[in-house]
Protein backbone atom coordinates (compact mmCIF):
# COMPACT_ATOMS: atom_id res chain seq x y z
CA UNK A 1 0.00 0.00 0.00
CA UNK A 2 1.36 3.85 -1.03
CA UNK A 3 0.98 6.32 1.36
CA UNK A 4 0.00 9.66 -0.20
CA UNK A 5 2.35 12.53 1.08
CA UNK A 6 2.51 16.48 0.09
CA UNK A 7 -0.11 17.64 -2.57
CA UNK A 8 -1.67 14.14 -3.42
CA UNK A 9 -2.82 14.00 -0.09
CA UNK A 10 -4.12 17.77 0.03
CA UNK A 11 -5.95 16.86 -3.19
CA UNK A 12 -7.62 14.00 -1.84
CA UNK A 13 -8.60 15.50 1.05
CA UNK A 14 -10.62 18.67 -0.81
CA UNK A 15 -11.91 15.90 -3.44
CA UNK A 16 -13.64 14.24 -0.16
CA UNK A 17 -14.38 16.89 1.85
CA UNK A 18 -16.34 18.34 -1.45
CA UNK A 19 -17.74 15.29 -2.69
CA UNK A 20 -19.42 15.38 1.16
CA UNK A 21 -20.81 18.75 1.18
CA UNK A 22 -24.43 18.36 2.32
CA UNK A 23 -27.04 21.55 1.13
CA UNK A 24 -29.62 22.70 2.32
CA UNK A 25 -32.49 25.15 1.39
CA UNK A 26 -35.96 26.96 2.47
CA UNK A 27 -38.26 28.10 0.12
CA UNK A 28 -41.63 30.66 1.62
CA UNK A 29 -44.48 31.54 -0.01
CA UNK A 30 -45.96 34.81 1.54
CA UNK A 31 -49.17 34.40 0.36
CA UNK A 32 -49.87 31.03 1.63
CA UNK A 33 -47.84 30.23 4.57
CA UNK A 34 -46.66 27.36 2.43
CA UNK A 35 -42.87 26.21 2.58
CA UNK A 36 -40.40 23.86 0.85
CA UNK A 37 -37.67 22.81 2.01
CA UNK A 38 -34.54 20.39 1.12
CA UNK A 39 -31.22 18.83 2.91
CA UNK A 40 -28.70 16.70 2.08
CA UNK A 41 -28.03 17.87 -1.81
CA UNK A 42 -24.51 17.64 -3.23
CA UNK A 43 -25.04 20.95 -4.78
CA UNK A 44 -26.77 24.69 -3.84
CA UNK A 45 -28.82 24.27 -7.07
CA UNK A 46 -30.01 20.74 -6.45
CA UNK A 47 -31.21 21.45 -2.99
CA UNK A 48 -32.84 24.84 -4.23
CA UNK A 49 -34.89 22.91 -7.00
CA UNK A 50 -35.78 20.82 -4.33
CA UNK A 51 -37.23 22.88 -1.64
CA UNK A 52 -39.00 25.47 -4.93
CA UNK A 53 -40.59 22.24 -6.53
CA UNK A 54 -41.60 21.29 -2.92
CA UNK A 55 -42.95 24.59 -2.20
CA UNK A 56 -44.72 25.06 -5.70
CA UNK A 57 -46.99 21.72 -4.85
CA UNK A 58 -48.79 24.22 -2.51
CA UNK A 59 -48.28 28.16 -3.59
CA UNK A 60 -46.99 29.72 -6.84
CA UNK A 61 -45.03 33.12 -5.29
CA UNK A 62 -42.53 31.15 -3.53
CA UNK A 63 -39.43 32.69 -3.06
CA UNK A 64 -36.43 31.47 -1.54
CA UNK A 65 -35.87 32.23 2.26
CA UNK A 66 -32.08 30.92 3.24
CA UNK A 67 -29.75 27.86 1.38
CA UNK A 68 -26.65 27.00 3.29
CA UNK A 69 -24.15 23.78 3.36
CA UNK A 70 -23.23 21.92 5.96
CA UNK A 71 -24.64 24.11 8.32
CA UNK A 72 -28.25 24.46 9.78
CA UNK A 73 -31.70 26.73 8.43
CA UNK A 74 -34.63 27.89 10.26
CA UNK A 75 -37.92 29.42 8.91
CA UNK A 76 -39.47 31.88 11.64
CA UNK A 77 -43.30 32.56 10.33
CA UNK A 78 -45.32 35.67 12.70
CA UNK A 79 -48.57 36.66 12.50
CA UNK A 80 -49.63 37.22 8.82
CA UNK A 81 -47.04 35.39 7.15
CA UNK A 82 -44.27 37.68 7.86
CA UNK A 83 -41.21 36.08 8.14
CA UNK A 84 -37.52 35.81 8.56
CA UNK A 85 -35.08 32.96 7.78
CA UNK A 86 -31.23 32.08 8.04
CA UNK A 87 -28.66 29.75 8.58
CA UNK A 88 -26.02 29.34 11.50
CA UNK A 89 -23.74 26.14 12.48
CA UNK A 90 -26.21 24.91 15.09
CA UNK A 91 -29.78 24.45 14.80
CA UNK A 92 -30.19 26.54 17.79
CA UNK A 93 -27.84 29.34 15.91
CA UNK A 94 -29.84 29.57 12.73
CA UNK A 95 -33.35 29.76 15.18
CA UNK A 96 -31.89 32.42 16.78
CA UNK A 97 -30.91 34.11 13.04
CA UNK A 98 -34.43 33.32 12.11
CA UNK A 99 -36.54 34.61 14.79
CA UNK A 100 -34.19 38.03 14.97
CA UNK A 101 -34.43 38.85 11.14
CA UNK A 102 -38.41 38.08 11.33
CA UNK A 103 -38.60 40.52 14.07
CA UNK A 104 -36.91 43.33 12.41
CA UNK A 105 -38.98 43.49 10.11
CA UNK A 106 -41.46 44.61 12.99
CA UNK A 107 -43.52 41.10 12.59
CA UNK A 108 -45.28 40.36 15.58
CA UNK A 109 -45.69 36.24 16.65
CA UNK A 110 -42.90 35.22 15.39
CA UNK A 111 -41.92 31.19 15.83
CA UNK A 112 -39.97 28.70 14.13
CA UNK A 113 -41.56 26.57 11.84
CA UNK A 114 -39.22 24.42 10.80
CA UNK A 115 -35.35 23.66 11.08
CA UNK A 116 -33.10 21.36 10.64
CA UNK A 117 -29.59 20.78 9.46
CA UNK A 118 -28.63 19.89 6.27
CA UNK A 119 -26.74 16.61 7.05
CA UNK A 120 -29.40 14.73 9.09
């Protein structure tokens, strides 16, 4: 068995650690109330696909609310579907992201919805 050494074993390394990125993504429809949502994509686009075509089974102005990889989203929905949604490196992190940026946006009853991180 070879041992890799120097820049083989750098390249390896990014080649895994990229071949395991896990994405995420939340997708809100105003309107409705109605949200998609996606984890464990190897790519941003795949997991925003996801979470749209999820969300368009139930609303047609969905727009997207927060994508992130290897990390953690929350969806904060207040009182007449206002809203605010993020991402942070814990799930507790990205609730606390969520429920701030729905409040500044002077929403009142704001609560999470959903989160979850995106490799579950």
């Amino acid at each position: 068995m070879r041992k890799l050494t120097g820049l083989a074993a750098a390249a390896l390394m990014f080649t895994a650690t990229a071949a395991s990125a896990d994405y995420g993504a939340i997708y809100f429809s105003q309107d409705t109330g109605a949200y998609g949502y996606s984890w464990n994509y190897r790519t941003q686009e795949a997991a925003e696909d996801a979470a749209y075509n999820e969300c368009r089974k139930q609303a047609r102005d969905c727009a997207m609310a927060t994508w992130f990889k290897n990390a953690c989203g929350a969806l904060a929905i207040a009182d007449g579907n206002g809203w605010g949604a993020s991402w942070g490196n814990t799930i507790r992190a990205a609730e606390r992201k969520a429920l701030k940026t729905c409040r500044d946006y002077n929403n009142t009853g704001c609560r999470i919805e959903i989160s979850f991180c995106s490799n579950q």
